[in-house]
Structures are given as C-alpha cells and as structure tokens.
C-alpha atoms as a PDB file:
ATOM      1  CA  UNK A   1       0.000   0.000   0.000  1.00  0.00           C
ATOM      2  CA  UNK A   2       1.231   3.803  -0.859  1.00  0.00           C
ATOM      3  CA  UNK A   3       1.711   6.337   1.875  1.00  0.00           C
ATOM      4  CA  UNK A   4       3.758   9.804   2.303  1.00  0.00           C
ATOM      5  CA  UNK A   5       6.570   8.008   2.909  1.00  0.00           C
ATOM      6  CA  UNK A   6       6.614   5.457  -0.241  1.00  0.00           C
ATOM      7  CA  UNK A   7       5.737   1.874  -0.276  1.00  0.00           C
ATOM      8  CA  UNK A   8       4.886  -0.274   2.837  1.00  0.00           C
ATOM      9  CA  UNK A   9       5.068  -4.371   2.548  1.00  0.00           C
ATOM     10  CA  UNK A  10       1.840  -5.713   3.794  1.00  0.00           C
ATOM     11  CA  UNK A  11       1.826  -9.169   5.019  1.00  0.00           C
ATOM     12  CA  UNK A  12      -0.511 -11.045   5.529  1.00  0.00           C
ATOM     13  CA  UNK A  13      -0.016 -14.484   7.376  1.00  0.00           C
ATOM     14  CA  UNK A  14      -2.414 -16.973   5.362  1.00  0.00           C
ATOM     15  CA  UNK A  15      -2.962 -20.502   7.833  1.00  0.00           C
ATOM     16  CA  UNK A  16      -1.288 -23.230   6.499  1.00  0.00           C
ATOM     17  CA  UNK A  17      -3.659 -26.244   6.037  1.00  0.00           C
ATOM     18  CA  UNK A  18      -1.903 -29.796   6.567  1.00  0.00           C
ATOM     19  CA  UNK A  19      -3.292 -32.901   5.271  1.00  0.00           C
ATOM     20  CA  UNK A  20      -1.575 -36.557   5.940  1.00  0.00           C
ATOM     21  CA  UNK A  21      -1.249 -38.924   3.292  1.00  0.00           C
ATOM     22  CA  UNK A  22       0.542 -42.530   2.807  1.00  0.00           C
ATOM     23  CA  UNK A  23       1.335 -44.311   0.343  1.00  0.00           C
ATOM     24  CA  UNK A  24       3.717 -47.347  -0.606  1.00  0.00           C
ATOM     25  CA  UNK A  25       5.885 -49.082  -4.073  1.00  0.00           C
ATOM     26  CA  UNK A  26       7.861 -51.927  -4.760  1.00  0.00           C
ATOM     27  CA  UNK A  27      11.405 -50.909  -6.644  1.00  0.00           C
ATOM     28  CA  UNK A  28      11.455 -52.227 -10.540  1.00  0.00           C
ATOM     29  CA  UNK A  29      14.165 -50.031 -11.955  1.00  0.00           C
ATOM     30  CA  UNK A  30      14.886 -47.841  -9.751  1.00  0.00           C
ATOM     31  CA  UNK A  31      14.138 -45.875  -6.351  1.00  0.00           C
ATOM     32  CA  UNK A  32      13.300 -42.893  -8.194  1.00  0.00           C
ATOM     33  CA  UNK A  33      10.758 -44.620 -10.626  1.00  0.00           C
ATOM     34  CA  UNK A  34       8.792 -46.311  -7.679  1.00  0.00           C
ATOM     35  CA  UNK A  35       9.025 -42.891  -6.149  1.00  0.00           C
ATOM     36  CA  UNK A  36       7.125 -41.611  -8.868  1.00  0.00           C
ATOM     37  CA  UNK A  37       5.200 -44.502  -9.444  1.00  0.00           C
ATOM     38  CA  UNK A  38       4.215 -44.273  -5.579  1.00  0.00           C
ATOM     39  CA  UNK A  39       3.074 -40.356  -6.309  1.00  0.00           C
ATOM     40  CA  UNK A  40       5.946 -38.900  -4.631  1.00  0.00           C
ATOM     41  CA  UNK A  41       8.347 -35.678  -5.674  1.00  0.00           C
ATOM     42  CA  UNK A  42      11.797 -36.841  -6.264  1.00  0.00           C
ATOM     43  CA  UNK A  43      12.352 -34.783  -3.071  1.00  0.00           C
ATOM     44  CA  UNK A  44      10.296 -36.740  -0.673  1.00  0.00           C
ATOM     45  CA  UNK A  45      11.889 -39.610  -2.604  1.00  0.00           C
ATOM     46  CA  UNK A  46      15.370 -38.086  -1.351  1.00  0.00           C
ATOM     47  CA  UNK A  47      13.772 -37.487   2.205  1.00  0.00           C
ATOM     48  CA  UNK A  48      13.091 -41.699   2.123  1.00  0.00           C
ATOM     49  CA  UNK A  49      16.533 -42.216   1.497  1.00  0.00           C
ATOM     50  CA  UNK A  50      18.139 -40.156   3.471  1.00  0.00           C
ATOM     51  CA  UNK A  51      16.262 -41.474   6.659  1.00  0.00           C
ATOM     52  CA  UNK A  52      17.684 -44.577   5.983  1.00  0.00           C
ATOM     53  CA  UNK A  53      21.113 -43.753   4.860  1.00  0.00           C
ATOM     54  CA  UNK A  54      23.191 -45.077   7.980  1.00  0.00           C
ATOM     55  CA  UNK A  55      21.358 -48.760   7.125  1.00  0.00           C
ATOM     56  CA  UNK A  56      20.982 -49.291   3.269  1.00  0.00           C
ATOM     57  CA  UNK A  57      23.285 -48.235   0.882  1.00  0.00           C
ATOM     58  CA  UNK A  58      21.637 -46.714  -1.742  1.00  0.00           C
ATOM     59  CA  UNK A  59      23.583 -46.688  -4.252  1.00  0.00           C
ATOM     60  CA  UNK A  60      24.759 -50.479  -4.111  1.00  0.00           C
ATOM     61  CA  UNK A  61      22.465 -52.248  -2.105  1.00  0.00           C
ATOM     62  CA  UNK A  62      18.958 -51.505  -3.373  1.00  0.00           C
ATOM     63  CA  UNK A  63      17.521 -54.673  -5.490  1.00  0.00           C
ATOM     64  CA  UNK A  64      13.862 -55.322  -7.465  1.00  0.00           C
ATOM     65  CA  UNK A  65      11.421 -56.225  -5.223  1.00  0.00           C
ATOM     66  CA  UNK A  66      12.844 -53.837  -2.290  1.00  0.00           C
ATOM     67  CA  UNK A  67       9.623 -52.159  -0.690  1.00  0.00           C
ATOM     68  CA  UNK A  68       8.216 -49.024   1.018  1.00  0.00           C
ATOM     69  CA  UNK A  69       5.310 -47.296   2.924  1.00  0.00           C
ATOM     70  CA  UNK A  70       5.541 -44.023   3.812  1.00  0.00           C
ATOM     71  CA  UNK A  71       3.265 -41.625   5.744  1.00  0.00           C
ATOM     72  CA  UNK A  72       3.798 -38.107   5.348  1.00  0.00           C
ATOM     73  CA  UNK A  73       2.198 -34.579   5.333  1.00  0.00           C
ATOM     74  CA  UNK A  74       1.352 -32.052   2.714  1.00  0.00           C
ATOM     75  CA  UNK A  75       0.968 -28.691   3.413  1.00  0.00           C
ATOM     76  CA  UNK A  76      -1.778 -26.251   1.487  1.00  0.00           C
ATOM     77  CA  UNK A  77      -2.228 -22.000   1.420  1.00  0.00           C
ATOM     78  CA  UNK A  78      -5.383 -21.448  -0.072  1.00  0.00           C
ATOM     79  CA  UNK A  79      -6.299 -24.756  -1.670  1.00  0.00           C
ATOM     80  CA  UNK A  80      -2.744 -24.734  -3.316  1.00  0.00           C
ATOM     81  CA  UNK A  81      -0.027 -27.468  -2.321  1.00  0.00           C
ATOM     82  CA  UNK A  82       2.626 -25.165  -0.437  1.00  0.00           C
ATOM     83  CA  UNK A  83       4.756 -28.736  -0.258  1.00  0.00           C
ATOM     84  CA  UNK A  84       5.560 -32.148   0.445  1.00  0.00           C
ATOM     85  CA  UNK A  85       6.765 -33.168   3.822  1.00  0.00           C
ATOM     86  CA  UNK A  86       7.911 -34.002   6.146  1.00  0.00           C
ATOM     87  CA  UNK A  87       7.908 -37.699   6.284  1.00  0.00           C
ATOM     88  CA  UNK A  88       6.038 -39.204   9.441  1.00  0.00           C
ATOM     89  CA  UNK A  89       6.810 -42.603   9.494  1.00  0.00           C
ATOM     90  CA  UNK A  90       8.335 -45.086   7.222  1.00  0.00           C
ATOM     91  CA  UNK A  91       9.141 -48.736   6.479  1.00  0.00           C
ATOM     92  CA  UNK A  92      11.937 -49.794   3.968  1.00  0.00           C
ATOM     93  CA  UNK A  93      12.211 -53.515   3.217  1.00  0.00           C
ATOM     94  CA  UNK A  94      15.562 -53.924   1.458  1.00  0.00           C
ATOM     95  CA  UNK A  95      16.689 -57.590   0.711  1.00  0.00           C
ATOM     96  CA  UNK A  96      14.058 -58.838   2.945  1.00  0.00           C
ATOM     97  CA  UNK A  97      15.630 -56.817   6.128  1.00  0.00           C
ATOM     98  CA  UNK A  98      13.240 -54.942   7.364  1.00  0.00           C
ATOM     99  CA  UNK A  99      14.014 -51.069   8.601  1.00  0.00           C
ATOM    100  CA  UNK A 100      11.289 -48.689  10.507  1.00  0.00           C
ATOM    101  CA  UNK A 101      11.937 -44.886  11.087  1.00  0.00           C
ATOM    102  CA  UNK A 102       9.387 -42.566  12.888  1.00  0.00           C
ATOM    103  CA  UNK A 103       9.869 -38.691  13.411  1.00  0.00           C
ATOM    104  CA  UNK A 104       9.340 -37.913  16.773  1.00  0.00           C
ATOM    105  CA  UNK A 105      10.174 -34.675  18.694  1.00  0.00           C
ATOM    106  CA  UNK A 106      11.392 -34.658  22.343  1.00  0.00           C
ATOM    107  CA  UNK A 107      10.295 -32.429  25.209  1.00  0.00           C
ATOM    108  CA  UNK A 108      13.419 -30.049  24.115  1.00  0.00           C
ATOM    109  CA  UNK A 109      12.010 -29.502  20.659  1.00  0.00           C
ATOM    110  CA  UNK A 110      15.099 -31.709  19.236  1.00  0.00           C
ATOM    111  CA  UNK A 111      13.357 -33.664  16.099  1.00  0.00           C
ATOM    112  CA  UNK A 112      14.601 -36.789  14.863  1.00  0.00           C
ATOM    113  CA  UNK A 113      14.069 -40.372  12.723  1.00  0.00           C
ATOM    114  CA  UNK A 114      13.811 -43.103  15.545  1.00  0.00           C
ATOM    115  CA  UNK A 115      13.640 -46.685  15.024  1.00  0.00           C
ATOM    116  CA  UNK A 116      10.928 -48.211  17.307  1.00  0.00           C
ATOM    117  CA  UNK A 117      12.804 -49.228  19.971  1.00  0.00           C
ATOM    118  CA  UNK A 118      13.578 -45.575  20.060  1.00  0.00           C
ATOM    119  CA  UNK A 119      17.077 -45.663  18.826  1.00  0.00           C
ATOM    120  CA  UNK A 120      18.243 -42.729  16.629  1.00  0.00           C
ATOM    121  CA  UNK A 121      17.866 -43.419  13.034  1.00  0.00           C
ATOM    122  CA  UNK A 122      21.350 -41.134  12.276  1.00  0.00           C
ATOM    123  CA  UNK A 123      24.351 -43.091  13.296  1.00  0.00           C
ATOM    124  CA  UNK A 124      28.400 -42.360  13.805  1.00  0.00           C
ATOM    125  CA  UNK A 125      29.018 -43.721   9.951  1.00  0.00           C
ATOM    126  CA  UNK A 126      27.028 -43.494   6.318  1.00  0.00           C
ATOM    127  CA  UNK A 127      26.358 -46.710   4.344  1.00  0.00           C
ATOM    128  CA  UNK A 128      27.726 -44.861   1.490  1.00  0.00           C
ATOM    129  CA  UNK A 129      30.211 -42.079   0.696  1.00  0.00           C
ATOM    130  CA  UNK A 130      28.675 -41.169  -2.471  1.00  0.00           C
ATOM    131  CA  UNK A 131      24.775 -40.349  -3.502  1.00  0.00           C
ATOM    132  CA  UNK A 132      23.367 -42.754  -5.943  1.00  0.00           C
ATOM    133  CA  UNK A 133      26.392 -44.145  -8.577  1.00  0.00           C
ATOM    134  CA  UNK A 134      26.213 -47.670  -9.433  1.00  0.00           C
ATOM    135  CA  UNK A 135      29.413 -50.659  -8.421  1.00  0.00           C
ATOM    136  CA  UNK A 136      31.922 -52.030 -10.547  1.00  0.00           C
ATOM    137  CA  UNK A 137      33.792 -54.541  -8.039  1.00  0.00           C
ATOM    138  CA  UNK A 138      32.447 -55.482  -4.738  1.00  0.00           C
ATOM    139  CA  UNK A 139      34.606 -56.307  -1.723  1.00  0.00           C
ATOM    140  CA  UNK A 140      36.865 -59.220  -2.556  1.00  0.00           C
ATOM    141  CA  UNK A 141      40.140 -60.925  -1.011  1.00  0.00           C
ATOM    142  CA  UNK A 142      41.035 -61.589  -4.958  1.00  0.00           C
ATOM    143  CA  UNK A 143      40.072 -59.589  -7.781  1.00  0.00           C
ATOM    144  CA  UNK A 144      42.028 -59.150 -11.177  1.00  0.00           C
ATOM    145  CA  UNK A 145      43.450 -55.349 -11.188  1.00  0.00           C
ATOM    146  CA  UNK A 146      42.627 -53.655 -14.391  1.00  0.00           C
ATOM    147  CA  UNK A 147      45.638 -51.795 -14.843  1.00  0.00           C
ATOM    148  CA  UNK A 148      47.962 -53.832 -12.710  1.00  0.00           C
ATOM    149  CA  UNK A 149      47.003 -57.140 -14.853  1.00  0.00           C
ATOM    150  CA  UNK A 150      47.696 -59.787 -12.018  1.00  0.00           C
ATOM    151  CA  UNK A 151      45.860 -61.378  -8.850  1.00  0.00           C
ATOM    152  CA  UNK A 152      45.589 -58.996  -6.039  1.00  0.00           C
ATOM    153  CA  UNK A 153      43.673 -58.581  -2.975  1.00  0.00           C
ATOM    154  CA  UNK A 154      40.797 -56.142  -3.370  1.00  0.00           C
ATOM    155  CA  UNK A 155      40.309 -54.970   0.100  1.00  0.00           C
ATOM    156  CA  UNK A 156      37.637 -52.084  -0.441  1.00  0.00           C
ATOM    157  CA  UNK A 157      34.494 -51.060  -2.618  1.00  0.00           C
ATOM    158  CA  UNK A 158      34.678 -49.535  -5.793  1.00  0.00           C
ATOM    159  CA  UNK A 159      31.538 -46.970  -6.815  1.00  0.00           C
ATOM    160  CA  UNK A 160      31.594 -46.399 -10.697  1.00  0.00           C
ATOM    161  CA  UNK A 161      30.644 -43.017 -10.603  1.00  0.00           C
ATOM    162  CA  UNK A 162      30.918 -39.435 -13.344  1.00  0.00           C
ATOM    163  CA  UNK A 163      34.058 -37.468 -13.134  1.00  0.00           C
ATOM    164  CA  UNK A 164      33.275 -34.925 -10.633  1.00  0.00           C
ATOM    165  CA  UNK A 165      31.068 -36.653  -8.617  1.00  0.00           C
ATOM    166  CA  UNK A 166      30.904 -35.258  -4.806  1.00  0.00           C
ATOM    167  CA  UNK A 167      32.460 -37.717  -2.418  1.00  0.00           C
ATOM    168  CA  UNK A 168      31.208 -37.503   1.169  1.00  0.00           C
ATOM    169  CA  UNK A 169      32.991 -38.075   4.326  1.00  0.00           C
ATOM    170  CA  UNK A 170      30.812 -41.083   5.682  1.00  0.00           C
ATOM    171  CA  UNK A 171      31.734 -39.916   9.740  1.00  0.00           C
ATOM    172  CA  UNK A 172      32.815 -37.188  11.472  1.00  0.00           C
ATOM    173  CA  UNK A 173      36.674 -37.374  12.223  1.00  0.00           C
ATOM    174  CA  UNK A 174      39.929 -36.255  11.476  1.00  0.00           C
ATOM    175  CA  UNK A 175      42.291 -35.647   8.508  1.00  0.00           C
ATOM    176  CA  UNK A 176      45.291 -37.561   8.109  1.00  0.00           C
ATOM    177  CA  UNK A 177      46.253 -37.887   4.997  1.00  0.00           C
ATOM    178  CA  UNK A 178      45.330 -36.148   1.769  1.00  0.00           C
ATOM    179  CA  UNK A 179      47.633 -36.186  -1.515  1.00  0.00           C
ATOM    180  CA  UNK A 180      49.255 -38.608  -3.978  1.00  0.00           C
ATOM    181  CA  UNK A 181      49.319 -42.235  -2.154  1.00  0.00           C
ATOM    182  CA  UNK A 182      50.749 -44.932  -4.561  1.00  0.00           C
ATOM    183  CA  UNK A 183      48.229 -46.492  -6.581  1.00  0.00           C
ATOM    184  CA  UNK A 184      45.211 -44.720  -5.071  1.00  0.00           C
ATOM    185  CA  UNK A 185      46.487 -41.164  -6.855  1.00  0.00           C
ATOM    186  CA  UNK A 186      44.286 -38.700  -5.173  1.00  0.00           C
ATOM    187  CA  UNK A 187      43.838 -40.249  -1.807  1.00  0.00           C
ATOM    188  CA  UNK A 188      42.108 -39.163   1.372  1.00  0.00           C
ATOM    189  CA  UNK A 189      42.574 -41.303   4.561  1.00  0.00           C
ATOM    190  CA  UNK A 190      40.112 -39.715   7.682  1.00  0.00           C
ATOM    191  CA  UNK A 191      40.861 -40.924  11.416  1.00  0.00           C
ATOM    192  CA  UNK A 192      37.998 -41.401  13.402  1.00  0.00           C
ATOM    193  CA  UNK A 193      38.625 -41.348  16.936  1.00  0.00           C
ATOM    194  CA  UNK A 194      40.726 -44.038  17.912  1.00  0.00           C
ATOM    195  CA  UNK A 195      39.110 -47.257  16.390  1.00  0.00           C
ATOM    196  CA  UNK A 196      37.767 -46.317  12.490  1.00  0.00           C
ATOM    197  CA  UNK A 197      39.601 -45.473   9.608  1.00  0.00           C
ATOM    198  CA  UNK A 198      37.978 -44.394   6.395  1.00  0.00           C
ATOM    199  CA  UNK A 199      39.997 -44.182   2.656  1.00  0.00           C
ATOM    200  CA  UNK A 200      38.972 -42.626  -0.648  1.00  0.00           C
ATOM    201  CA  UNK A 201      41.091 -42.865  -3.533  1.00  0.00           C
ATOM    202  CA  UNK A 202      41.786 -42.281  -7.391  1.00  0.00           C
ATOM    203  CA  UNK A 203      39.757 -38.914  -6.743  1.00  0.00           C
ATOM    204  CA  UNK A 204      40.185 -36.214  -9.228  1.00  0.00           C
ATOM    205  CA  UNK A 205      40.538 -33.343  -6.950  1.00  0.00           C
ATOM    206  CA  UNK A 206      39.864 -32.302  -3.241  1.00  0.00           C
ATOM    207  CA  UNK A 207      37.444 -30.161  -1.959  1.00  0.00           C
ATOM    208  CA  UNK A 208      39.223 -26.663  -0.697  1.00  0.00           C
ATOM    209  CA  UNK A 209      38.987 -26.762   2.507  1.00  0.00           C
ATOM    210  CA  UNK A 210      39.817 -30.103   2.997  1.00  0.00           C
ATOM    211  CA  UNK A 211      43.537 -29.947   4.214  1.00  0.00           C
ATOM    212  CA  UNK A 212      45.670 -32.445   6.525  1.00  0.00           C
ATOM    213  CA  UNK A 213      44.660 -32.414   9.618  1.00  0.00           C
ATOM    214  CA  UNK A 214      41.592 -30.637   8.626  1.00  0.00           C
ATOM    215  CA  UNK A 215      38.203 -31.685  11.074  1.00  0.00           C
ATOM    216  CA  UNK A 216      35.763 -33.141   8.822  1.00  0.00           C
ATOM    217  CA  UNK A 217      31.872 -33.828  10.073  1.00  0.00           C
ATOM    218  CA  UNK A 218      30.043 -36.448   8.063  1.00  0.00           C
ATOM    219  CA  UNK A 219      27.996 -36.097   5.128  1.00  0.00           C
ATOM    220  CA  UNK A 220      30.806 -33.024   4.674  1.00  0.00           C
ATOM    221  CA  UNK A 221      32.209 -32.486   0.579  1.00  0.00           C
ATOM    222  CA  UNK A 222      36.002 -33.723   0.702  1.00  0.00           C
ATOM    223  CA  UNK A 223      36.350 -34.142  -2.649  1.00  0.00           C
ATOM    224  CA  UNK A 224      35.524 -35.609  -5.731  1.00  0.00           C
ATOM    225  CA  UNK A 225      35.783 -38.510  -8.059  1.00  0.00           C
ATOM    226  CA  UNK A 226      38.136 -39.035 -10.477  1.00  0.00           C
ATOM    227  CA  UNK A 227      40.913 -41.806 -11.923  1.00  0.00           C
ATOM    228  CA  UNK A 228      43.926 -40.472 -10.870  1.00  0.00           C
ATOM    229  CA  UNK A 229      46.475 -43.738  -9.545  1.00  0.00           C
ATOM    230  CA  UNK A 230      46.042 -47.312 -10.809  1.00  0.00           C
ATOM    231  CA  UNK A 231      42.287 -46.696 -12.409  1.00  0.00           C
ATOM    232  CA  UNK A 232      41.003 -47.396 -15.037  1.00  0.00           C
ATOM    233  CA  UNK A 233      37.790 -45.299 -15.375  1.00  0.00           C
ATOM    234  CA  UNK A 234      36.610 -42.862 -13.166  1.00  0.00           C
ATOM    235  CA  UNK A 235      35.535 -44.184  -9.958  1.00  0.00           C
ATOM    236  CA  UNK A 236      35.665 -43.764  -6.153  1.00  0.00           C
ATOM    237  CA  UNK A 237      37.702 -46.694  -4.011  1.00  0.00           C
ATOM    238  CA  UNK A 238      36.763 -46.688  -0.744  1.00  0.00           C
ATOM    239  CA  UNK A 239      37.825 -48.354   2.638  1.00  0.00           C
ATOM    240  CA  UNK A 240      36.361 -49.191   5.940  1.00  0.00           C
ATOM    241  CA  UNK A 241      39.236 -49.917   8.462  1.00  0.00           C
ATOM    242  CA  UNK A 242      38.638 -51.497  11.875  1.00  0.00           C
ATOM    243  CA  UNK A 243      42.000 -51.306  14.280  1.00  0.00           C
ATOM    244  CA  UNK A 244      43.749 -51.276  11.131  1.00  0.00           C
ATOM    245  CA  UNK A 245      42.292 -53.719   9.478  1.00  0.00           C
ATOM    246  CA  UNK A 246      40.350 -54.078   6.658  1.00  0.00           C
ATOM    247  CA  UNK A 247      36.593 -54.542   6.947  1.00  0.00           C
ATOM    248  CA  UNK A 248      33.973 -54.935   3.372  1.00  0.00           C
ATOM    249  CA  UNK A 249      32.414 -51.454   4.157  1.00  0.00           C
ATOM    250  CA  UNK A 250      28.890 -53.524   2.608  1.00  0.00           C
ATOM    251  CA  UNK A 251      28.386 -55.722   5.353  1.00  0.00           C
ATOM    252  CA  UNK A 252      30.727 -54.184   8.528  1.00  0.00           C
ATOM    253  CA  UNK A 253      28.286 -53.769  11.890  1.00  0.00           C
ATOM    254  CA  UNK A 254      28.970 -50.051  12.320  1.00  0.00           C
ATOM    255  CA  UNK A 255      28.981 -48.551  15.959  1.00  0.00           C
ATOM    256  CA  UNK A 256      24.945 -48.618  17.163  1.00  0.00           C
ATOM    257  CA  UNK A 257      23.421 -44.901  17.913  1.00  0.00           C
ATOM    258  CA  UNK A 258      22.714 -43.960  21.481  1.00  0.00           C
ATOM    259  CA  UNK A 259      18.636 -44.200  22.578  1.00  0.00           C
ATOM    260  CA  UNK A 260      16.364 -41.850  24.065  1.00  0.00           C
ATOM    261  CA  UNK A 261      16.848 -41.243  27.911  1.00  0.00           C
ATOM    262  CA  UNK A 262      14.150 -43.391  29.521  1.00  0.00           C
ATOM    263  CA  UNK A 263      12.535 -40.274  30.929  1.00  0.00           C
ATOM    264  CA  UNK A 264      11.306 -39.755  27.412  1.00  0.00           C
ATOM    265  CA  UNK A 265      10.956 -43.870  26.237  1.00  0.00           C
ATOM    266  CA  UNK A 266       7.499 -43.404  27.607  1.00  0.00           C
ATOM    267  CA  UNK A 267       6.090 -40.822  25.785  1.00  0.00           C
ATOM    268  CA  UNK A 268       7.952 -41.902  22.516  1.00  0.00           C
ATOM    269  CA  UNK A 269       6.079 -44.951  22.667  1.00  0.00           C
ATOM    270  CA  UNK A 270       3.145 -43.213  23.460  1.00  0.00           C
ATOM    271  CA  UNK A 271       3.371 -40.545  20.411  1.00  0.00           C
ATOM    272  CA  UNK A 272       4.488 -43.223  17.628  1.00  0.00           C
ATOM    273  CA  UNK A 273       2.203 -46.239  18.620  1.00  0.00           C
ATOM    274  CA  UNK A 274      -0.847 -44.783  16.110  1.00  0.00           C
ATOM    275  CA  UNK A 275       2.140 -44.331  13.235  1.00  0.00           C
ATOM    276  CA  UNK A 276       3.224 -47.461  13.388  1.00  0.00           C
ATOM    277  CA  UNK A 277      -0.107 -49.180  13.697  1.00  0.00           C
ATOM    278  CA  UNK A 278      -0.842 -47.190  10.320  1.00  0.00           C
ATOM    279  CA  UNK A 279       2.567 -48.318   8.964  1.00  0.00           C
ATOM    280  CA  UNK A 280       1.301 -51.931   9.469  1.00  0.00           C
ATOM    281  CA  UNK A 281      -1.919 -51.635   8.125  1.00  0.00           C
ATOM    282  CA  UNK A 282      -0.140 -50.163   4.929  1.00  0.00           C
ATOM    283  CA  UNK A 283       1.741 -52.894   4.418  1.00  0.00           C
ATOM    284  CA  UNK A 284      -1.270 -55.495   5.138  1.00  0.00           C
ATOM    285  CA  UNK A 285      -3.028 -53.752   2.276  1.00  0.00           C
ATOM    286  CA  UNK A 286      -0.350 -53.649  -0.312  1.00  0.00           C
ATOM    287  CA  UNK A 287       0.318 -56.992   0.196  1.00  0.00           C
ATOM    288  CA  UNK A 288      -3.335 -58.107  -0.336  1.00  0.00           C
ATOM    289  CA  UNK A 289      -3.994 -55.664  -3.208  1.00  0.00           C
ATOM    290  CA  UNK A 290      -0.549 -57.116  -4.808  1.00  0.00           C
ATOM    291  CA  UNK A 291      -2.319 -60.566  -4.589  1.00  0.00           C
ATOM    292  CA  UNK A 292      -5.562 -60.054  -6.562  1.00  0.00           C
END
C-alpha cells in the first residue's frame, strides 16, 4: 500500500492447512521410478533415502522387489499445495531386512528419525560415501586389477561413478592424509577417533577446505571422483578400516546410535504407537492388493 513516505510491505499471514497422506511401491528399476510410481516428488523420494542412509546403501544395495510405505504430510495456502513433507513414518524392506523410522520430537524440541525401539535413526558412519552411482567390483580378497594385470587382494568397494562426482565423508573425524598415495592417486585417509579409519582414492581433486589435519563432520564435501592412480575409469575406491584392518564397508556392523533417555521412552512410545499401527496396516493392504 502507498503512503507519504513510499511503499509499505503488507503481510498477511495466510494458515497453512496440513493434510496426511501414505502411500507405498515396490522398486522395478529404480528408487526414483517407484518414487514416482508411488506419487511422490523426487524430493520426498530423497527425504526416504536419506532417513535410511546409515542402514541401506543406496547406491549399491537396493535390489527389485525392495519395498516401502511411507506416511507423510502435505501442506496447502489457499487450496494450493505449499509442499511435500515431512515424512512421518516409514518402512523400507531392502533384501528382505526390514528397517522402521518414525519422526518424533522430544520435550526439548530436538526432532529426529527413531527406530521403534527408540534408537536414533542417524548413526556415527554413512552406508555410502557417495549419492546414488552404481558398483563395478564389490569387496573381494582376490580380484584381477585392471591396470595392474595380475591377482591382487581387493580390500575395499569400488563406486563407478561421473568425473566430478561429490564424495562424502561417511563420519565425522579427522584428517590424516590427503595427496598422492601410490596407486590410489588422489587419496584421502580420515581418522575417526581411535578405532575407524575411512579411505577414498583415485579422486580427481579435493574439496578446498579439505587440508591435513583438517576436522571433517560427516555427510561433509572432501572431494571428488576421479581416476587419478592405478584406475582405469573414473571411480571412487573406498575403505572401511577397523584397528587397522580391513573390513567390506557392505556388510561391517557399524557402531549402534545412542537411545532416548528413559525419561522420554514413555512418551515416545506413546506418540508413535498410532504411526506405526498405520505403517502396518499399509503394508497389510499392499500386500493383499498385490495378490488379486
């Protein structure tokens, strides 16, 4: 509106109207496609997997026949869908393990993915250091090296990704080494505390601020993928080390999260009950629509 001194903003605070929905897919191709199959943006598709990114890999592990059921909100101004989001509660059945997450908020405001024992969802280490790329050698004591051309233990995971590719740091921790390292090329090796050890070679560059001794927190950009070393394509190798020793990153049991303080296990329980009730009476009817 015009006064004597110009233009004043008026705003006007419209009430958001929320409305749950749910919903559930099987994986044929890919996550994405039963995403959209399932009616949801490739964001709340994102939101799925990241809930469940410190127990699936998502880039190696998913197979056809993996499941979902989600519940989750949608907010409207006006009639008109504002968003998607957030996700309530959701079930991921990957390779017949079965996962459960459910957003609760504690008496301190703190929101979070629980599983329902009431375990945090987000744990010290990622599945994966890298969003979505496909394999091209799983974790093997022999393997035959590409550019090497002889028998030679293969003590990692390699993710065929693009050049350029962001690389993640899959914990929070410390830098130790980062620069040329034999026939990695490009290599960064991060310390966490005393026990864990994570590597990442053949990458094409690092990220800036990524320097030796450099604190790193997890999800964090350290740099990015590449073939530099003994590589034949571009590609990310990647180690999980245990004491020093080499662990298959797929299948290592990485450090549990800590709980909820029992002075709040009560009204957890209390709050998720209905959402996982619902949860389970998703999955009863996909299964009996999916056998007419």
């Amino acid at each position: 509106s015009q006064s004597g001194e110009g233009y004043k903003a008026l705003k006007i605070d419209r009430p958001v109207e929320k409305k749950i929905r749910s919903t559930n897919g099987v994986i044929q191709d890919s996550l994405f496609a039963a995403g959209h199959d399932a009616g949801l943006s490739d964001r709340l598709t994102m939101q799925l997997a990241d809930i469940f990114g410190w127990d699936i890999d998502f880039a190696l592990e998913i197979r056809t026949g993996d499941r979902f059921s989600l519940i989750y909100e949608e907010q409207f101004v006006d009639g008109k869908k504002l968003r998607s989001g957030p996700i309530l509660a959701a079930e991921f059945i990957n390779q017949g393990h079965v996962y459960k997450a459910i957003r609760y908020t504690d008496k301190e405001g703190r929101t979070a993915y629980f599983s329902p024992d009431g375990k945090r969802m987000q744990k010290a280490f990622l599945r994966t250091p890298v969003k979505y790329a496909r394999i091209s050698s799983r974790f093997t004591r022999k393997r035959w090296h590409p550019v090497l051309k002889k028998w030679r233990s293969h003590k990692g995971v390699d993710y065929a990704a693009a050049r350029g590719t962001p690389i993640r740091a899959t914990g929070d921790g410390k830098v130790i080494v980062r620069g040329k390292k034999g026939g990695y090329g490009n290599a960064i090796y991060i310390q966490h505390g005393r026990k864990y050890t994570t590597v990442y070679g053949h990458l094409s560059r690092f990220a800036k601020r990524v320097k030796k001794g450099s604190k790193v927190h997890q999800g964090q950009i350290i740099g990015y993928v590449g073939s530099t070393g003994l590589a034949t394509g571009p590609h990310l190798h990647y180690e999980f080390r245990v004491n020093g020793i080499h662990r298959n990153p797929l299948t290592v049991k990485l450090p549990a999260s800590l709980p909820l303080e029992k002075s709040q296990m009560a009204d957890f329980h209390k709050t998720t009950s209905a959402w996982l009730a619902q949860l389970d009476t998703l999955h009863l009817v996909d299964v009996a629509s999916s056998s007419h």
